[in-house]
N, C-alpha and C. Protein backbone atom coordinates (compact mmCIF):
# COMPACT_ATOMS: atom_id res chain seq x y z
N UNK A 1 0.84 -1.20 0.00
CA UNK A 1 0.00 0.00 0.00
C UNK A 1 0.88 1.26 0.00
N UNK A 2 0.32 2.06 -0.76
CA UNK A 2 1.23 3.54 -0.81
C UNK A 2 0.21 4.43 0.54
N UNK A 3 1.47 5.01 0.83
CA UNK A 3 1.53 6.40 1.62
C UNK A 3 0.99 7.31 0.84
N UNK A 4 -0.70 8.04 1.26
CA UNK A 4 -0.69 9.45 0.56
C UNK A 4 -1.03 10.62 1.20
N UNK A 5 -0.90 11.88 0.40
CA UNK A 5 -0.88 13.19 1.63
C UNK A 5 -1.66 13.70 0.63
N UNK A 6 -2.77 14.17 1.37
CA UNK A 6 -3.74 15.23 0.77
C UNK A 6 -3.44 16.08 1.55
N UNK A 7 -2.98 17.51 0.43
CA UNK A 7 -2.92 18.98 1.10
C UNK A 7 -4.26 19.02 0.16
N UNK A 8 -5.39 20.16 1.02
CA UNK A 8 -6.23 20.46 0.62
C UNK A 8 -6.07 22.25 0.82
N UNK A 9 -6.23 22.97 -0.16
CA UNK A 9 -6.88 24.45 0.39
C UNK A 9 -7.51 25.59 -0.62
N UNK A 10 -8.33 25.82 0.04
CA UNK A 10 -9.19 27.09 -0.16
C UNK A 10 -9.51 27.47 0.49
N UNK A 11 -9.54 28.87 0.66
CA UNK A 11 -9.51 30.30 1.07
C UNK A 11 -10.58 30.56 1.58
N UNK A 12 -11.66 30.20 0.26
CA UNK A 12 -12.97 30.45 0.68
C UNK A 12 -13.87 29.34 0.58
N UNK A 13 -13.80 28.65 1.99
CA UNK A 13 -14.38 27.84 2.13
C UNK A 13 -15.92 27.96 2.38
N UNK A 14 -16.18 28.67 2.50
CA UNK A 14 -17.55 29.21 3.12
C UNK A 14 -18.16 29.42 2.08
N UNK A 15 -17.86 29.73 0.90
CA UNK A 15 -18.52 29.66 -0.51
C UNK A 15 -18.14 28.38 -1.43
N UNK A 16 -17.46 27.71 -0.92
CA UNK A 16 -16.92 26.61 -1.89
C UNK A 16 -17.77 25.27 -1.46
N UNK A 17 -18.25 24.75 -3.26
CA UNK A 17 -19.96 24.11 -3.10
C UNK A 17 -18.42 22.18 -3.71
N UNK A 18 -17.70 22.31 -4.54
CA UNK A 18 -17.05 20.65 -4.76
C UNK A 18 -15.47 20.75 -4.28
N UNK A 19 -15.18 22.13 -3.87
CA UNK A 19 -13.73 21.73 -2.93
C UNK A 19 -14.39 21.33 -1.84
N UNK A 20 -14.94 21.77 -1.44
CA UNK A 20 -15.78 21.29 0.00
C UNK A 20 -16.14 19.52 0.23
N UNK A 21 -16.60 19.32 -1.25
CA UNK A 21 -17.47 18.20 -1.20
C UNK A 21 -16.19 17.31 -1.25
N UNK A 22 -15.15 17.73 -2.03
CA UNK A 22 -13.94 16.61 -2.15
C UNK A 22 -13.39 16.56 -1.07
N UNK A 23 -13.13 17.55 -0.29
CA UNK A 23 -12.53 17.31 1.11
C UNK A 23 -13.20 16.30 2.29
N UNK A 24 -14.44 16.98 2.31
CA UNK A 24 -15.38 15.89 3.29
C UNK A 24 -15.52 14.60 2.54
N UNK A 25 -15.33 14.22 1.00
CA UNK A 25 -15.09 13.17 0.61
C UNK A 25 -14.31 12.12 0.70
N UNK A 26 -13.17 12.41 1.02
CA UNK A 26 -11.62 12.21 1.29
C UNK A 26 -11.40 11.64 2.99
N UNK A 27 -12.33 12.57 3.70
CA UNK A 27 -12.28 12.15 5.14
C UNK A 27 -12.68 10.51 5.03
N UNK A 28 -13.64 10.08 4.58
CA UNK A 28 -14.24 8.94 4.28
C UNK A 28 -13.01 7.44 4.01
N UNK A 29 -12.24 8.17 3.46
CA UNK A 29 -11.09 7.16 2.78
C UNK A 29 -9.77 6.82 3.87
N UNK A 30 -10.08 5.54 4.16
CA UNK A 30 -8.90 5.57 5.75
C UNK A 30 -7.72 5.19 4.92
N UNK A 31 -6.52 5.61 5.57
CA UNK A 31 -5.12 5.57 5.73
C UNK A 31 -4.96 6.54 4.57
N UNK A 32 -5.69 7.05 4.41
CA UNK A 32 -5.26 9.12 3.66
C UNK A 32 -4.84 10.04 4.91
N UNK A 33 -3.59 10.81 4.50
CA UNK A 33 -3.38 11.45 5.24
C UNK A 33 -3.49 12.81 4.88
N UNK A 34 -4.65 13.78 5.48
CA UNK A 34 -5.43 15.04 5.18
C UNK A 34 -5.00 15.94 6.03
N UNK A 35 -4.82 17.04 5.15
CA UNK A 35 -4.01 18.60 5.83
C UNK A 35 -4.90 20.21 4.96
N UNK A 36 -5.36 20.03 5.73
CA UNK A 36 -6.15 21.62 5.43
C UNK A 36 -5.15 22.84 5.79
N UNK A 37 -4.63 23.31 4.88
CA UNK A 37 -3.35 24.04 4.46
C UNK A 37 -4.28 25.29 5.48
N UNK A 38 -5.03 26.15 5.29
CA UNK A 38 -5.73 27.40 6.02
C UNK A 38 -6.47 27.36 6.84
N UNK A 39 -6.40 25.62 7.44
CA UNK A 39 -6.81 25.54 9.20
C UNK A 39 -5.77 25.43 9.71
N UNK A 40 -4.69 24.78 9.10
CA UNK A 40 -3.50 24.82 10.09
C UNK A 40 -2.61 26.05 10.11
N UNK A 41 -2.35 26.30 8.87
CA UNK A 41 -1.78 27.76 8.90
C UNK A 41 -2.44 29.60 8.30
N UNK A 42 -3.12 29.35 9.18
CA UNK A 42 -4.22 31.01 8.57
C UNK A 42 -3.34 31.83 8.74
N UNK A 43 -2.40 32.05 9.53
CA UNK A 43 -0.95 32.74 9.17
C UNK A 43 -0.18 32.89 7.91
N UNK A 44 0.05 31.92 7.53
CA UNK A 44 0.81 30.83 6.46
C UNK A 44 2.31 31.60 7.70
N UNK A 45 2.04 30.77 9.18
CA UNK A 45 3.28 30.59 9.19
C UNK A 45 3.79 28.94 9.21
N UNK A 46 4.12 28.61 7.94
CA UNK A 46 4.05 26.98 7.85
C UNK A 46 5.54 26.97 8.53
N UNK A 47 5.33 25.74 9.02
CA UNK A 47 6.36 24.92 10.07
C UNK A 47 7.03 23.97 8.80
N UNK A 48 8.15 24.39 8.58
CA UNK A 48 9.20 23.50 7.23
C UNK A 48 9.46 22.38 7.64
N UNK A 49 10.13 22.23 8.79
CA UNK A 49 10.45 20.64 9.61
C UNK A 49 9.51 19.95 9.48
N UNK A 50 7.96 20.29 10.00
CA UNK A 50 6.45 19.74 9.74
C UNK A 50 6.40 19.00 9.06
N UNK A 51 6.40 19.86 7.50
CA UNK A 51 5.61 20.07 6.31
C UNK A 51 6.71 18.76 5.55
N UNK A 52 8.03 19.24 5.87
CA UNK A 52 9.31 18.61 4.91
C UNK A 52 9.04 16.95 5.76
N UNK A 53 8.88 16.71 6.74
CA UNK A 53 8.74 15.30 7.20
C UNK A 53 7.33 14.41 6.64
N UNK A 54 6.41 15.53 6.72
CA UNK A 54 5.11 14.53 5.90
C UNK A 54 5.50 14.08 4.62
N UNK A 55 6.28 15.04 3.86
CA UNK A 55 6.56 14.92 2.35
C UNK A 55 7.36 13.28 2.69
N UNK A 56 8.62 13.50 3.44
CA UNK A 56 9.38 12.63 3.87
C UNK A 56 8.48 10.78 3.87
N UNK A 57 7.58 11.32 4.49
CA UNK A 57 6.81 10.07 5.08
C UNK A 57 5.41 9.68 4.18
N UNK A 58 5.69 9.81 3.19
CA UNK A 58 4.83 9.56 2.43
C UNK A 58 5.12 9.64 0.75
N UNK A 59 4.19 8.62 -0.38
CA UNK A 59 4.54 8.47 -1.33
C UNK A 59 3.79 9.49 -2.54
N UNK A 60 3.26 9.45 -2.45
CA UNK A 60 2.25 10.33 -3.53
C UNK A 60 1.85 11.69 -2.57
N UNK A 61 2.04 12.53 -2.73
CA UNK A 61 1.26 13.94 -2.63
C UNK A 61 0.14 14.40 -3.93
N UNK A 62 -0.75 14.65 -3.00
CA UNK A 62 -2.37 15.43 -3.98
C UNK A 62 -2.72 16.48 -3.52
N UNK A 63 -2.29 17.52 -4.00
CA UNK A 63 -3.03 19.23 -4.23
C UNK A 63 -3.77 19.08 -4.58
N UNK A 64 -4.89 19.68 -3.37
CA UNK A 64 -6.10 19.77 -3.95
C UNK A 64 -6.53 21.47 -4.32
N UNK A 65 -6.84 22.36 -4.82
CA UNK A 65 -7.14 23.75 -4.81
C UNK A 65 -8.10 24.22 -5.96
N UNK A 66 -8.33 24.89 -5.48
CA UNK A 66 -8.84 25.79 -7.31
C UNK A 66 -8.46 26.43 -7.65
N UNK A 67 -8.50 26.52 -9.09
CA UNK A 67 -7.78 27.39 -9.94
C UNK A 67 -7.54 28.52 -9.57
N UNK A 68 -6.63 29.76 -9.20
CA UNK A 68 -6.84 31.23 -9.32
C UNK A 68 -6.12 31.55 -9.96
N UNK A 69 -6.20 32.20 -10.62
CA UNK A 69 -5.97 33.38 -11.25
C UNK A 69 -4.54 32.75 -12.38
N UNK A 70 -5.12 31.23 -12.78
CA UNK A 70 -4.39 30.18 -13.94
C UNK A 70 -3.03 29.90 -13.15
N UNK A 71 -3.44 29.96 -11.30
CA UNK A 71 -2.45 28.89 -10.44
C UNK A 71 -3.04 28.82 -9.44
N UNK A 72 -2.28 28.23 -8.00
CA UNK A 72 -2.60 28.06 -7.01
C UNK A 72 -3.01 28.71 -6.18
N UNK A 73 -4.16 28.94 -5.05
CA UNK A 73 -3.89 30.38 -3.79
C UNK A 73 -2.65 30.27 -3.58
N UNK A 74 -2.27 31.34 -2.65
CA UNK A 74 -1.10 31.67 -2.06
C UNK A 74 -0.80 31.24 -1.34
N UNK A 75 -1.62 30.48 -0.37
CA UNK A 75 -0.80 29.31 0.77
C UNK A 75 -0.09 28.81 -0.21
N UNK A 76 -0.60 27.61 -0.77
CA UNK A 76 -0.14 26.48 -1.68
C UNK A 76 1.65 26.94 -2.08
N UNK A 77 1.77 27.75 -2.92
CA UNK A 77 2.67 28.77 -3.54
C UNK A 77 3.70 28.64 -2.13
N UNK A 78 2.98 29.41 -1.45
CA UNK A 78 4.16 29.58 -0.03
C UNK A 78 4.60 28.68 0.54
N UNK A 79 3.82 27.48 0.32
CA UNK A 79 4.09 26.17 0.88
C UNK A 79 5.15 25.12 0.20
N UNK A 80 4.87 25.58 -0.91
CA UNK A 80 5.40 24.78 -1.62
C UNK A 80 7.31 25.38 -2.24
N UNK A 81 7.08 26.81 -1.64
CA UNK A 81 8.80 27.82 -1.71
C UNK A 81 9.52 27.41 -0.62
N UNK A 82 8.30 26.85 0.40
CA UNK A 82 9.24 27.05 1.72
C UNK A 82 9.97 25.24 2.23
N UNK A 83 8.92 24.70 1.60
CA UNK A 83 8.62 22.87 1.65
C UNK A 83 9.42 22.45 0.81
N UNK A 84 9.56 22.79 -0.35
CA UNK A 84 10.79 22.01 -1.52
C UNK A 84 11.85 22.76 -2.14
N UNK A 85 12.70 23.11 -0.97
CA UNK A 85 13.67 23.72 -0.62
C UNK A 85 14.85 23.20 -1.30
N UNK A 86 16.03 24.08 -1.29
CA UNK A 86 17.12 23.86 -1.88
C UNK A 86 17.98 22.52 -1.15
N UNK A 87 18.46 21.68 -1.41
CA UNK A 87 19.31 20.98 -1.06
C UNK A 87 18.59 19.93 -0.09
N UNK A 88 17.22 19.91 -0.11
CA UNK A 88 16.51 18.58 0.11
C UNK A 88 15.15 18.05 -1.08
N UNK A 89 14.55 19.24 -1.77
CA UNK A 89 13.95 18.45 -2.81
C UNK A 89 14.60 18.73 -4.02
N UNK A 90 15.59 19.69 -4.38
CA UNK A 90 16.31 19.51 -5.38
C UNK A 90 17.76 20.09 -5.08
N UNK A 91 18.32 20.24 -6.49
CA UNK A 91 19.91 20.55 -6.27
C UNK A 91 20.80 19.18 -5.49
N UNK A 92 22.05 20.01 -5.24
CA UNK A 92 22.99 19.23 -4.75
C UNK A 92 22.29 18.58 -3.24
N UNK A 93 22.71 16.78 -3.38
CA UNK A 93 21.99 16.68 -2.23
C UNK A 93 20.41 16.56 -2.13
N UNK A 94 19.90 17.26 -2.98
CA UNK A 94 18.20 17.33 -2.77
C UNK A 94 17.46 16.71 -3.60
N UNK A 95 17.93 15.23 -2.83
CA UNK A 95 16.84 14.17 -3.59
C UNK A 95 15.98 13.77 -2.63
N UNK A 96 15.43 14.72 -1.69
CA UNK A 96 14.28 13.38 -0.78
C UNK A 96 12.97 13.18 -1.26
N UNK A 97 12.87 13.72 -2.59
CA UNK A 97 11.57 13.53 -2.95
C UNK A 97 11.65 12.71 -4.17
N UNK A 98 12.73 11.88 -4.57
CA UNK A 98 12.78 11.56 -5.91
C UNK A 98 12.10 10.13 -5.59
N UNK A 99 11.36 9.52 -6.91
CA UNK A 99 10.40 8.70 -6.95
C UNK A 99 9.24 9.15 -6.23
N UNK A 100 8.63 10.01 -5.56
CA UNK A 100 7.28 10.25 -5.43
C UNK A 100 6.79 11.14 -6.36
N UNK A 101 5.44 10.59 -6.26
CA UNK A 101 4.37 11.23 -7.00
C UNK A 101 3.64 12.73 -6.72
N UNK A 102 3.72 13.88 -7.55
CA UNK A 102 2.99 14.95 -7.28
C UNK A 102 2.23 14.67 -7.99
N UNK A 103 0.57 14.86 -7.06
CA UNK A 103 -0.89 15.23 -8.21
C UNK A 103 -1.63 16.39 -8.27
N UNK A 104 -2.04 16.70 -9.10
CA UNK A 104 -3.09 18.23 -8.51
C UNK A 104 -4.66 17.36 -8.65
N UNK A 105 -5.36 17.34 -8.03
CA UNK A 105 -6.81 17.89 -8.01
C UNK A 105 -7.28 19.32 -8.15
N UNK A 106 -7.73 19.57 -8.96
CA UNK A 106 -8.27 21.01 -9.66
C UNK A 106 -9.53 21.09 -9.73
N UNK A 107 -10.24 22.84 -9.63
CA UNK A 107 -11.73 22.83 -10.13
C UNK A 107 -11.05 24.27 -10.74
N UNK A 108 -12.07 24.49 -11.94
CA UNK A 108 -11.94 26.00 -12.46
C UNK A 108 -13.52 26.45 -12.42
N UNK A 109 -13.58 27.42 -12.67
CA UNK A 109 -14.55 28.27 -12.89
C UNK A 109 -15.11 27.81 -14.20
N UNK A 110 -14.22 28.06 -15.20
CA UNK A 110 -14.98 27.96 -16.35
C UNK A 110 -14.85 26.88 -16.98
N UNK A 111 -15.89 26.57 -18.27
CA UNK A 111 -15.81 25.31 -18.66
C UNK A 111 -14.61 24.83 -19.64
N UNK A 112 -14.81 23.43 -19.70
CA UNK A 112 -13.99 22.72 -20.34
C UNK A 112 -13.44 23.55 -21.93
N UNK A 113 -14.61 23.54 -22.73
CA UNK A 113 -14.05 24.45 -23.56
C UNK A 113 -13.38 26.05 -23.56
N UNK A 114 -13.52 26.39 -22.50
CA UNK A 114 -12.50 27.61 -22.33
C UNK A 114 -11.04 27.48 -22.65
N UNK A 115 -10.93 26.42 -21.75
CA UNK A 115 -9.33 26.34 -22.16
C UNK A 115 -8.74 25.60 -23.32
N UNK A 116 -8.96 26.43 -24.59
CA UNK A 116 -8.55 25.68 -25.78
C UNK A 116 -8.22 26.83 -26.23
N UNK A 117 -7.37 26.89 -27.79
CA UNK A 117 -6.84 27.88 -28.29
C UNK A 117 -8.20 28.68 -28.88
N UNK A 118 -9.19 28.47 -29.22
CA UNK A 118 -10.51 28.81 -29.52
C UNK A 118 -11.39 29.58 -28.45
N UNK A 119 -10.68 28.76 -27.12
CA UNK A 119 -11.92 29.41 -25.70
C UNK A 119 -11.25 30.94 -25.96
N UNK A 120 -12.42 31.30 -24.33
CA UNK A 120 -12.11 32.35 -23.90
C UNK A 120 -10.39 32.71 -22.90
N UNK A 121 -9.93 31.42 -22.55
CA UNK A 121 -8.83 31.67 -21.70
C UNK A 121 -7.56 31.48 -22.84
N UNK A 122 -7.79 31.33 -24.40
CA UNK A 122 -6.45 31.21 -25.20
C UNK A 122 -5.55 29.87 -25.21
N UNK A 123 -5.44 29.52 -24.21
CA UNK A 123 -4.34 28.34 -23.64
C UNK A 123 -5.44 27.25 -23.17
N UNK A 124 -4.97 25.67 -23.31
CA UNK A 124 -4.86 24.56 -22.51
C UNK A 124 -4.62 24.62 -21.09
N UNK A 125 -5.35 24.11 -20.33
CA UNK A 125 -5.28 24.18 -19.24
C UNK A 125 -3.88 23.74 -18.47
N UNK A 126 -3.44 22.45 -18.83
CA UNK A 126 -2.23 21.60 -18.73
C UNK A 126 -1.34 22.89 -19.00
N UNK A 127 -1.22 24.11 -20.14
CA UNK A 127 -0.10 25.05 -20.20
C UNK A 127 0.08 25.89 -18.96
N UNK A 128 -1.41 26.37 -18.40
CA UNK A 128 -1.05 27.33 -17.23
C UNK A 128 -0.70 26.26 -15.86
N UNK A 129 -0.78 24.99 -16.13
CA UNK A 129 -0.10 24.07 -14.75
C UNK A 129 1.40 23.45 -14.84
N UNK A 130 2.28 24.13 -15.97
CA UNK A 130 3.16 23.68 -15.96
C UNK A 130 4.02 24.37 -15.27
N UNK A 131 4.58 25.24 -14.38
CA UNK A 131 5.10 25.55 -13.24
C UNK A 131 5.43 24.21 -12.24
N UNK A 132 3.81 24.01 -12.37
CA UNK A 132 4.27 22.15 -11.24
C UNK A 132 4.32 21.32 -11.74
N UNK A 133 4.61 21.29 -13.49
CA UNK A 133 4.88 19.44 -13.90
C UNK A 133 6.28 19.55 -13.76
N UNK A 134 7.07 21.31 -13.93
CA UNK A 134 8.33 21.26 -14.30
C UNK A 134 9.16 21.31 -12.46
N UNK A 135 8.16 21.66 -11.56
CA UNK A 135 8.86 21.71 -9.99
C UNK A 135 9.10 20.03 -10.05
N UNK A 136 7.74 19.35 -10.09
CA UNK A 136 7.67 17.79 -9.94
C UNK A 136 9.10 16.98 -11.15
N UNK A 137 9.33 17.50 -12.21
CA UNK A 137 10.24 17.06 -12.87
C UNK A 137 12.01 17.42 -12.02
N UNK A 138 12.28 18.97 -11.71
CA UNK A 138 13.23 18.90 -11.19
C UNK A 138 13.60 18.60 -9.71
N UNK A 139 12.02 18.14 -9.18
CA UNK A 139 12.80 17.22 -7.72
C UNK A 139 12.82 15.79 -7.94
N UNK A 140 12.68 15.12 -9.51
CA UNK A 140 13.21 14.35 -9.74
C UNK A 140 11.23 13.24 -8.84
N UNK A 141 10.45 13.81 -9.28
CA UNK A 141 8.92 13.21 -8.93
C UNK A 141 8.09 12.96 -10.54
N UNK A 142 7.31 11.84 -10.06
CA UNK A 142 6.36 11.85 -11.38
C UNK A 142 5.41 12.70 -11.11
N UNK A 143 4.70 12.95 -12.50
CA UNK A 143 3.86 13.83 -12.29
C UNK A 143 2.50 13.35 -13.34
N UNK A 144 1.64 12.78 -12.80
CA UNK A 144 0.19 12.37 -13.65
C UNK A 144 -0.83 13.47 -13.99
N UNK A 145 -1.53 13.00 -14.93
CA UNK A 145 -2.37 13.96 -15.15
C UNK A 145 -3.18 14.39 -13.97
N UNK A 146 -3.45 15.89 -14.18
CA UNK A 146 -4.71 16.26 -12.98
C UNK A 146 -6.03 15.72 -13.02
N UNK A 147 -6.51 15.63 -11.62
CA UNK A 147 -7.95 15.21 -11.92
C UNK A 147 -8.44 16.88 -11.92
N UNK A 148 -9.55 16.46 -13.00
CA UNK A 148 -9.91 18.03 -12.87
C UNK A 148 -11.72 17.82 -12.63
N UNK A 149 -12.45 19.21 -12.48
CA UNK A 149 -13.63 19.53 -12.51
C UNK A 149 -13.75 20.65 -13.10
N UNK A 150 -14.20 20.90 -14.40
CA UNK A 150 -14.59 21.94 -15.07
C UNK A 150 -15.94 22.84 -14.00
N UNK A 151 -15.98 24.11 -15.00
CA UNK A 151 -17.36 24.59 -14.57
C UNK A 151 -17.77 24.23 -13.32
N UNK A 152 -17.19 24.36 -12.28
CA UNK A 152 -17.47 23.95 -11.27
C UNK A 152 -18.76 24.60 -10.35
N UNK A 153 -18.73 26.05 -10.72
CA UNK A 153 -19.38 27.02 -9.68
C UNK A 153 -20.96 26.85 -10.68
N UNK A 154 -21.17 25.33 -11.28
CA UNK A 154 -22.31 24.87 -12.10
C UNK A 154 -22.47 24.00 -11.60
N UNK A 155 -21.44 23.04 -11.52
CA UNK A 155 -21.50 21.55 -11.41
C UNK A 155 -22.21 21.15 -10.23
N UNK A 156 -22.54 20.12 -9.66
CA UNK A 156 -23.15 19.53 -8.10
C UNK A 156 -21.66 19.13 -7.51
N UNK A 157 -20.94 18.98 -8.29
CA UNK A 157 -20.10 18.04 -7.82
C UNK A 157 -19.92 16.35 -7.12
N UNK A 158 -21.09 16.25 -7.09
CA UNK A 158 -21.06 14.68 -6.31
C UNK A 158 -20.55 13.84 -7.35
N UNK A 159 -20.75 13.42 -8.70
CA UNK A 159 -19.94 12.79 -9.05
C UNK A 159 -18.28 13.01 -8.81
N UNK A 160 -18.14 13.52 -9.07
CA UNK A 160 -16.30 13.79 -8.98
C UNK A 160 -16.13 14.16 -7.55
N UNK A 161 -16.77 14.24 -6.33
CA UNK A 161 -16.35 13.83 -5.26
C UNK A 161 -16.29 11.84 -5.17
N UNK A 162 -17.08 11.17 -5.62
CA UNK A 162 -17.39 10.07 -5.66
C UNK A 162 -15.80 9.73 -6.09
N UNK A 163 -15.39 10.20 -7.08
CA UNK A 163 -14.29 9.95 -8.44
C UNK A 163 -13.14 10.05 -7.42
N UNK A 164 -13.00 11.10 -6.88
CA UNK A 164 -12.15 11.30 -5.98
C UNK A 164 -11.97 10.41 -4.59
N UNK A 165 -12.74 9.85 -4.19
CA UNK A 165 -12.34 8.79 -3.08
C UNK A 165 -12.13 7.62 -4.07
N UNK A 166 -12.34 7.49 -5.09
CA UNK A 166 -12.07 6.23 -5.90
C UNK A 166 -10.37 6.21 -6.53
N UNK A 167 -10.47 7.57 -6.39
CA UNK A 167 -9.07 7.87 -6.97
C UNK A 167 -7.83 7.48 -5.67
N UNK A 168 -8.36 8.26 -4.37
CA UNK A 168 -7.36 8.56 -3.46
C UNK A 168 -7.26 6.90 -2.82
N UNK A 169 -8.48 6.15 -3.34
CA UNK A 169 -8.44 4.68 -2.56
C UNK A 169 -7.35 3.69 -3.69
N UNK A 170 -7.35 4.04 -4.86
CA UNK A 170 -6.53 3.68 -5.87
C UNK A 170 -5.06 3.92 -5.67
N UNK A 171 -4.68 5.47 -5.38
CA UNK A 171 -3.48 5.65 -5.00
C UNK A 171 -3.35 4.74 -4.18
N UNK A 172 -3.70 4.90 -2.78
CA UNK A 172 -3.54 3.83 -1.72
C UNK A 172 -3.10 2.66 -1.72
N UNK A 173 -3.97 1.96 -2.41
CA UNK A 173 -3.66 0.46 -2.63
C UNK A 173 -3.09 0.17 -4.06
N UNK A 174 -2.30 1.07 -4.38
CA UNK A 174 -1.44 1.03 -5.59
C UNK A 174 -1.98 0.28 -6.31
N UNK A 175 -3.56 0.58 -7.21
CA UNK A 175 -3.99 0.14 -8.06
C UNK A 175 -3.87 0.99 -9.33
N UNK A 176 -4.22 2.47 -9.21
CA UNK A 176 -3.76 3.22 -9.79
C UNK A 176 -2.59 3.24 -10.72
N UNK A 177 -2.85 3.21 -12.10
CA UNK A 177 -1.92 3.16 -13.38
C UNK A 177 -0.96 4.54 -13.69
N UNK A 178 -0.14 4.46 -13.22
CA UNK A 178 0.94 6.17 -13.03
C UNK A 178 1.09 6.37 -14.47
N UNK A 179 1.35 5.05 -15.10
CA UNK A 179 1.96 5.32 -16.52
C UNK A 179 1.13 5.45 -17.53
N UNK A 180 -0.11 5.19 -17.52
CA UNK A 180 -1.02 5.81 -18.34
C UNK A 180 -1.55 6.98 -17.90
N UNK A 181 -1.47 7.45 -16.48
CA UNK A 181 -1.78 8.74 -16.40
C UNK A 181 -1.07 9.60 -16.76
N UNK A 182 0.26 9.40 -17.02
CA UNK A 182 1.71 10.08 -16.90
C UNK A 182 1.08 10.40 -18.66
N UNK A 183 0.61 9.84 -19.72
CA UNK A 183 0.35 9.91 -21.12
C UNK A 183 -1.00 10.86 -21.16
N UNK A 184 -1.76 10.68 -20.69
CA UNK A 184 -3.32 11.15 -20.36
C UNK A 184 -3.20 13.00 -20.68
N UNK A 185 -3.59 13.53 -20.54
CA UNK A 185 -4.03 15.53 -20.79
C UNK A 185 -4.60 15.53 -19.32
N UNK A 186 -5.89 14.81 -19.08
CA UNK A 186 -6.58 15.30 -18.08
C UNK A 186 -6.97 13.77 -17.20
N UNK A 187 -7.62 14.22 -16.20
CA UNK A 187 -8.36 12.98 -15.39
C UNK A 187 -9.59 13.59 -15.29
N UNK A 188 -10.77 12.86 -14.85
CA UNK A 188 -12.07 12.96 -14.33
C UNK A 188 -12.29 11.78 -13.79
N UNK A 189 -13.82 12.04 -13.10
CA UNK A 189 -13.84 10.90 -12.31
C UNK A 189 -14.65 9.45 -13.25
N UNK A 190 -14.73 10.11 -14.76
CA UNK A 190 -15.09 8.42 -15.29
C UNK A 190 -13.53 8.32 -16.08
N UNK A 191 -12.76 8.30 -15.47
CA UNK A 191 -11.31 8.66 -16.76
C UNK A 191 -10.30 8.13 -15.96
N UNK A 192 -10.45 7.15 -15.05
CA UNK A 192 -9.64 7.10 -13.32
C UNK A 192 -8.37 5.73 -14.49
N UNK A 193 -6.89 5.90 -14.21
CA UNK A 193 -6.65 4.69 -14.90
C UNK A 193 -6.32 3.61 -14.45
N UNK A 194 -6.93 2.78 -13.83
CA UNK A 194 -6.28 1.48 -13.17
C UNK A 194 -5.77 0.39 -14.08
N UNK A 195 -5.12 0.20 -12.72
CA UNK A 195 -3.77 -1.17 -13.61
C UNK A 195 -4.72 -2.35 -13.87
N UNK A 196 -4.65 -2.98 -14.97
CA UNK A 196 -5.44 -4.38 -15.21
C UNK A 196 -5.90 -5.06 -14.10
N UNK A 197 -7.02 -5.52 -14.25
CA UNK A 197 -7.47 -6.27 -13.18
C UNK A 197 -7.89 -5.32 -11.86
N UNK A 198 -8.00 -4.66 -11.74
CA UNK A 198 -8.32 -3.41 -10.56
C UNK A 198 -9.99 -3.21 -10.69
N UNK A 199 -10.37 -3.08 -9.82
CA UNK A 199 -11.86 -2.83 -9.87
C UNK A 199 -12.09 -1.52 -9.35
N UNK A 200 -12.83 -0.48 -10.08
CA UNK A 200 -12.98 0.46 -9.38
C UNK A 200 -13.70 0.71 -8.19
């Protein structure tokens, strides 16, 4: 069984109708290990020793957030300047993250067809997330496609909360196919890739 770490965060939780639902979804799924980035640090004074030992102690990491502004809130960002630091997740010396997995879980605002050279946002979505395929490449981590949720502030979300404990129970019990996700553009929750013989 793999080790996994759900960082979860948004800002605005109090308006948020399928980050919400994926989080309380996730509680559901035992031996996940869940971190609400802006209950623990509404400061963002994140604790590095903390943060750098969960990474340590575990195999797959999953960002969960929504889109802003074509990246992460600013915890995430801060967390992630202060967490995969010089000379332990990369550079000389800074391999403690090599062979694990970074994932994002994503919701955007707008729909699926936005992000095409045709939409309204110009770019592929996968272009404005490459900041973290290329962090996950130089600490020497795989990096699978995102699960995403379009149109979210539409959607119900209960399917792709559903998708999402199917997913995080997959990581877990290393059913989950890295290498066809590693080929994939996107994930959803009917799009999950398990290794032969895996039942969803």
């Amino acid at each position: 069984m793999a080790k996994v770490l759900h960082i979860f965060a948004h800002p605005g939780q109090g308006t948020s109708r399928v980050n919400l639902a994926l989080w309380k979804a996730a509680q559901s799924v035992d031996g996940i290990t869940g971190v609400d980035l802006y209950a623990v640090y509404p400061r963002y004074d994140i604790d590095i020793d903390v943060e750098q030992q969960r990474l340590l102690d575990h195999d797959v990491i999953v960002l969960q957030f929504p889109l802003f502004w074509y990246s992460c809130p600013a915890l995430v960002k801060e967390w992630i300047d202060l967490t995969f630091e010089h000379g332990f997740a990369y550079g000389q010396d800074g391999d403690c993250l090599k062979g694990k997995h970074l994932m994002l879980a994503l919701t955007t605002g707008g729909p699926h067809g936005a992000y095409s050279q045709q939409g309204y946002q110009h770019f592929e979505l996968r272009t404005f997330l490459t900041p973290f395929e290329q962090t996950a490449r130089l600490c020497q981590m795989g990096f699978p496609a995102p699960y995403v949720q379009f149109d979210a502030l539409a959607a119900d979300g209960a399917d792709h909360a559903r998708g999402f404990t199917a997913l995080l129970t997959a990581l877990r019990d290393d059913t989950f196919d890295f290498r066809r996700a590693g080929e994939a553009e996107l994930l959803t929750h009917d799009t999950l890739p398990l290794k032969e013989g895996a039942r969803p």
